[in-house]
Structure formats: structure tokens, C-alpha cells
N, C-alpha and C. Protein backbone atom coordinates (compact mmCIF):
# COMPACT_ATOMS: atom_id res chain seq x y z
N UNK A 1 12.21 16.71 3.85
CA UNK A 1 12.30 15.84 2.69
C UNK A 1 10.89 15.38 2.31
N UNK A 2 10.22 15.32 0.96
CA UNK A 2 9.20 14.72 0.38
C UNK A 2 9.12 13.22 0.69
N UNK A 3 8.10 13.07 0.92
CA UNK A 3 7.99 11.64 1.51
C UNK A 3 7.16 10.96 0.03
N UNK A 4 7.42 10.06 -0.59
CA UNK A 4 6.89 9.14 -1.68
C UNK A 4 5.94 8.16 -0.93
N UNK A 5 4.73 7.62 -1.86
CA UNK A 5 4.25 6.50 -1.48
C UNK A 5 4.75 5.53 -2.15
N UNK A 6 5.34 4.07 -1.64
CA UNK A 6 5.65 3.08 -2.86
C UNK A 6 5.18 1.97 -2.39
N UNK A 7 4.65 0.93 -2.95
CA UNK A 7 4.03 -0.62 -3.46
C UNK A 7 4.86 -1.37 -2.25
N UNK A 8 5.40 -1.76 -1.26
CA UNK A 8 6.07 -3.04 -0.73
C UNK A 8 6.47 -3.39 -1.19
N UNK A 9 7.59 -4.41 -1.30
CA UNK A 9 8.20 -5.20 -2.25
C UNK A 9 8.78 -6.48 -1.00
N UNK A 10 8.72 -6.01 0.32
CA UNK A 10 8.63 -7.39 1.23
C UNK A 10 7.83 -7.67 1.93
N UNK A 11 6.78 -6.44 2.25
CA UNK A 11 5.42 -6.81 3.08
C UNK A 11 4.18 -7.42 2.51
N UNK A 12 4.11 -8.25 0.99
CA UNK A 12 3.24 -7.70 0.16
C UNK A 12 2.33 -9.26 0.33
N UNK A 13 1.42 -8.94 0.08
CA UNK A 13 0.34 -10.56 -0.29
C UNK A 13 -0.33 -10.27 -1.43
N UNK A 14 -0.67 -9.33 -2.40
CA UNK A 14 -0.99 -9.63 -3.24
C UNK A 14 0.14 -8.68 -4.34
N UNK A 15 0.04 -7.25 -4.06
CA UNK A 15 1.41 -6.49 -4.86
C UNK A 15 1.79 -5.53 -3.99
N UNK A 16 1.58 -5.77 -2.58
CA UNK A 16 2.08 -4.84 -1.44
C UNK A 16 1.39 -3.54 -1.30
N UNK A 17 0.26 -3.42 -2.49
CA UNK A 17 -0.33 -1.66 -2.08
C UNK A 17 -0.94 -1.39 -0.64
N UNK A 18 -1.28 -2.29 0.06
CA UNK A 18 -2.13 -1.69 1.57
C UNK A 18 -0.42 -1.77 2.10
N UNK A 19 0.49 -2.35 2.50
CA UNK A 19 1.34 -2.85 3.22
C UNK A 19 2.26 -1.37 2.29
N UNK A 20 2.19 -0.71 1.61
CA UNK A 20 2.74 0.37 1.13
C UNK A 20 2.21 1.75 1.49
N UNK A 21 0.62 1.46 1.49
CA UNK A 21 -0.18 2.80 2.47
C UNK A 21 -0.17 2.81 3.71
N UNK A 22 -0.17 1.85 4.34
CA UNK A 22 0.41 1.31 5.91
C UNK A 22 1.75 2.30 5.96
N UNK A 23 2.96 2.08 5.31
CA UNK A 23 4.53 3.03 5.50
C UNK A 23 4.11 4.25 5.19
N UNK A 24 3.34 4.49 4.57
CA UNK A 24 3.12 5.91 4.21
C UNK A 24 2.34 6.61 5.50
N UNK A 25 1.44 5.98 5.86
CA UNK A 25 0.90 7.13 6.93
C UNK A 25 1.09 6.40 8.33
N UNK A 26 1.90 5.25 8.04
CA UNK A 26 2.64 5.30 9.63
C UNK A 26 1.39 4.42 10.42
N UNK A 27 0.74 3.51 9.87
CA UNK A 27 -0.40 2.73 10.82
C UNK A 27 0.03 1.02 10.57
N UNK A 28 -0.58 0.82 11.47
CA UNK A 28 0.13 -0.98 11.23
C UNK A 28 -0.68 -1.63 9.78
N UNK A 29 -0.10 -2.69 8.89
CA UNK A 29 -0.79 -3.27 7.71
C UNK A 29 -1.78 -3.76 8.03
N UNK A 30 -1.88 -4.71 8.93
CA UNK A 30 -3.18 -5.10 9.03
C UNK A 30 -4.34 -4.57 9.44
N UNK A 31 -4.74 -3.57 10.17
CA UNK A 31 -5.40 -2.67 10.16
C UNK A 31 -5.77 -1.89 8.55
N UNK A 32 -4.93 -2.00 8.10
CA UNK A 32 -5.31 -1.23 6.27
C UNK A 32 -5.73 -2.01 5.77
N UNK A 33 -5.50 -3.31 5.67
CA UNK A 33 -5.59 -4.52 4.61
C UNK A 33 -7.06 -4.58 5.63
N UNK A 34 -7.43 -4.59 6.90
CA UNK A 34 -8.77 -4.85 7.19
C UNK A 34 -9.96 -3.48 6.95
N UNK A 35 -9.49 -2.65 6.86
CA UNK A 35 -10.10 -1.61 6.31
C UNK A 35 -10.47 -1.78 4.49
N UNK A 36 -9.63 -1.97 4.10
CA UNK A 36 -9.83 -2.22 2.46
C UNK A 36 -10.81 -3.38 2.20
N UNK A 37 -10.34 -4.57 2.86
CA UNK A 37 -11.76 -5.73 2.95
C UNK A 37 -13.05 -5.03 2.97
N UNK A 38 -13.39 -4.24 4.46
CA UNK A 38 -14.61 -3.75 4.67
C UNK A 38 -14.76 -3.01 3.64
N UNK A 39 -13.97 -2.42 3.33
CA UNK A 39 -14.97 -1.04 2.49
C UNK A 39 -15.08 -1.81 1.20
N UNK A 40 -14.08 -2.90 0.47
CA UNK A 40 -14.55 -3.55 -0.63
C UNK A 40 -15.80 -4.12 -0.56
N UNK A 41 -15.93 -4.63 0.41
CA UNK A 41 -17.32 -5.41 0.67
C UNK A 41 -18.92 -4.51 0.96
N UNK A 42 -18.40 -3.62 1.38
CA UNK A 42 -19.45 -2.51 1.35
C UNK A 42 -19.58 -2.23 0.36
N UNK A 43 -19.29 -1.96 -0.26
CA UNK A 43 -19.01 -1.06 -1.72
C UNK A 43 -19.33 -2.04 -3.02
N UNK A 44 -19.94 -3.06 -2.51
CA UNK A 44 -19.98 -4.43 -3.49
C UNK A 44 -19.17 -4.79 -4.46
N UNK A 45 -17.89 -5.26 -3.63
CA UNK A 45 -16.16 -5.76 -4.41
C UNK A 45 -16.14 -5.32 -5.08
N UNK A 46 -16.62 -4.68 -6.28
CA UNK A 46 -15.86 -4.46 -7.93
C UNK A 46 -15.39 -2.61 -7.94
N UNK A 47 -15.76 -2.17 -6.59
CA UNK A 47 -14.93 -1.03 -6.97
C UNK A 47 -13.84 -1.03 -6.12
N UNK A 48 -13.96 -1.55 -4.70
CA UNK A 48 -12.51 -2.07 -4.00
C UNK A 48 -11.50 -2.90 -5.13
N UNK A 49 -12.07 -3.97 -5.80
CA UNK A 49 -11.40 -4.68 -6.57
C UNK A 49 -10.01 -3.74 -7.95
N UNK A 50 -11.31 -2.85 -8.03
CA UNK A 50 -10.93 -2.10 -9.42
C UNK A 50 -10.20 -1.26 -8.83
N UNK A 51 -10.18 -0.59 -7.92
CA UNK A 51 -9.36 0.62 -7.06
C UNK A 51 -8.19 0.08 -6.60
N UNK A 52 -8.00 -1.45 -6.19
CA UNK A 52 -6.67 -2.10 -6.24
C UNK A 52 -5.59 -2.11 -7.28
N UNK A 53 -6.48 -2.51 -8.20
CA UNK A 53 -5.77 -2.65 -9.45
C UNK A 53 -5.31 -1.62 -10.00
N UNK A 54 -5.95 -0.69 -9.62
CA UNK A 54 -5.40 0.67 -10.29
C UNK A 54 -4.00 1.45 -9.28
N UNK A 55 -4.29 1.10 -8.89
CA UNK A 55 -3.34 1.97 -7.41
C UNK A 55 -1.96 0.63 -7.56
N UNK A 56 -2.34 -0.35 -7.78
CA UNK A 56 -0.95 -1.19 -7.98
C UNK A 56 -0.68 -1.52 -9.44
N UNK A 57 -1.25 -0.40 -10.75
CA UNK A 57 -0.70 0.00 -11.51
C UNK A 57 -0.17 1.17 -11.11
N UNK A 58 -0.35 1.92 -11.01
CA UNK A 58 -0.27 3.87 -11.15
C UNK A 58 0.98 3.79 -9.94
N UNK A 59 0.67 3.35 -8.76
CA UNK A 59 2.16 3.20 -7.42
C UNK A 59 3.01 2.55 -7.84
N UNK A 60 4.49 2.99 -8.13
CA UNK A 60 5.76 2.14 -8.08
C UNK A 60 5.98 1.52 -7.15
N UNK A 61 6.55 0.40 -7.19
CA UNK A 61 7.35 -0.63 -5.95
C UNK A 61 8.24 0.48 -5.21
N UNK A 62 8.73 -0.01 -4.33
CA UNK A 62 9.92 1.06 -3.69
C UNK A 62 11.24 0.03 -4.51
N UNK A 63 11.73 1.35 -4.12
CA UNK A 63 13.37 1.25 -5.01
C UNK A 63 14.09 0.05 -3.74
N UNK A 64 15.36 -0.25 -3.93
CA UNK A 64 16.18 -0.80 -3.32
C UNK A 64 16.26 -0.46 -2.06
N UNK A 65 17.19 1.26 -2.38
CA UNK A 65 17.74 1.85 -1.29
C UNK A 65 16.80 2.28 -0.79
N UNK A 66 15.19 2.31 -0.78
CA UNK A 66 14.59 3.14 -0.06
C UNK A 66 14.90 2.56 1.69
N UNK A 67 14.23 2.77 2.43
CA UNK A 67 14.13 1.94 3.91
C UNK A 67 12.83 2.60 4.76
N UNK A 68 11.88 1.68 4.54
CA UNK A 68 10.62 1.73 4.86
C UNK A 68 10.32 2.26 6.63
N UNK A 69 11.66 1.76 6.89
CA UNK A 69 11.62 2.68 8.75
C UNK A 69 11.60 3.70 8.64
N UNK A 70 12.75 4.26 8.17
CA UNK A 70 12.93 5.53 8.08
C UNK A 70 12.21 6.34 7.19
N UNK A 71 11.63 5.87 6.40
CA UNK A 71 11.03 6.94 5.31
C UNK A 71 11.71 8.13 4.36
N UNK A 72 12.90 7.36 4.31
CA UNK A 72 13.78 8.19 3.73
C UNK A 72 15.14 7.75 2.83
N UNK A 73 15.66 8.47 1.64
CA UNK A 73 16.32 7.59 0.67
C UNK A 73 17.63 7.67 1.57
N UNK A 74 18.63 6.70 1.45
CA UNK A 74 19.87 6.00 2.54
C UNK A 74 20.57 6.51 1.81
């Protein structure tokens, strides 16, 4: 089965995109959300900033029925 990336819709602190790349490749959130800090900050915030924003336009939320354990539609 194709595996989708989608947005969080219960893990989320700002629109769930790290806590949505976290389900996708299977690594814990906070580890992503501390990776995205660093590299925003490296990168002097405005392209971490802008690369957020874009990725939590362009990524859908997950649907209802999805189930973020399983990675698969129920």
C-alpha cells in the first residue's frame, strides 16, 4: 500500500507538519521538531520559516479514518 504524508491533526503545535514527517518516516517528533529548529537557525530563520509555511500549505491534514500507528487507511 502507498504510504501518504499528512499534517497531524492531534500531535500538532503549530499545524502538525514536523509531528506529520515524524509518522511518515517512523522517528519520534521531537527529534524532527529539534532538527527543524537547528537547521532554521542555521540557515538564518527565513528559509526554515518559509519552508514551514509552505509544506503546511502544499501537505493535507490527515483524514479522519487515517490511523497514524498503522500507517494505513482503516
Amino acid at each position: 500500500m502507498e504510504r501518504k504524508i499528512y499534517r497531524s491533526t492531534t500531535d500538532k503545535k503549530l499545524s502538525g507538519v514536523c509531528a506529520g514527517i515524524a509518522n511518515y518516516v517512523n522517528a519520534d517528533v521531537t527529534i524532527v521538531r529539534l532538527l527543524w529548529a537547528v537547521i532554521t537557525f542555521m540557515t538564518g530563520c527565513i528559509t526554515g520559516v518559509i519552508l514551514y509555511v509552505i509544506c503546511a500549505l502544499i501537505i493535507p491534514e490527515e483524514p479522519e479514518y487515517y490511523d497514524a500507528d498503522y500507517k494505513e487507511k482503516l
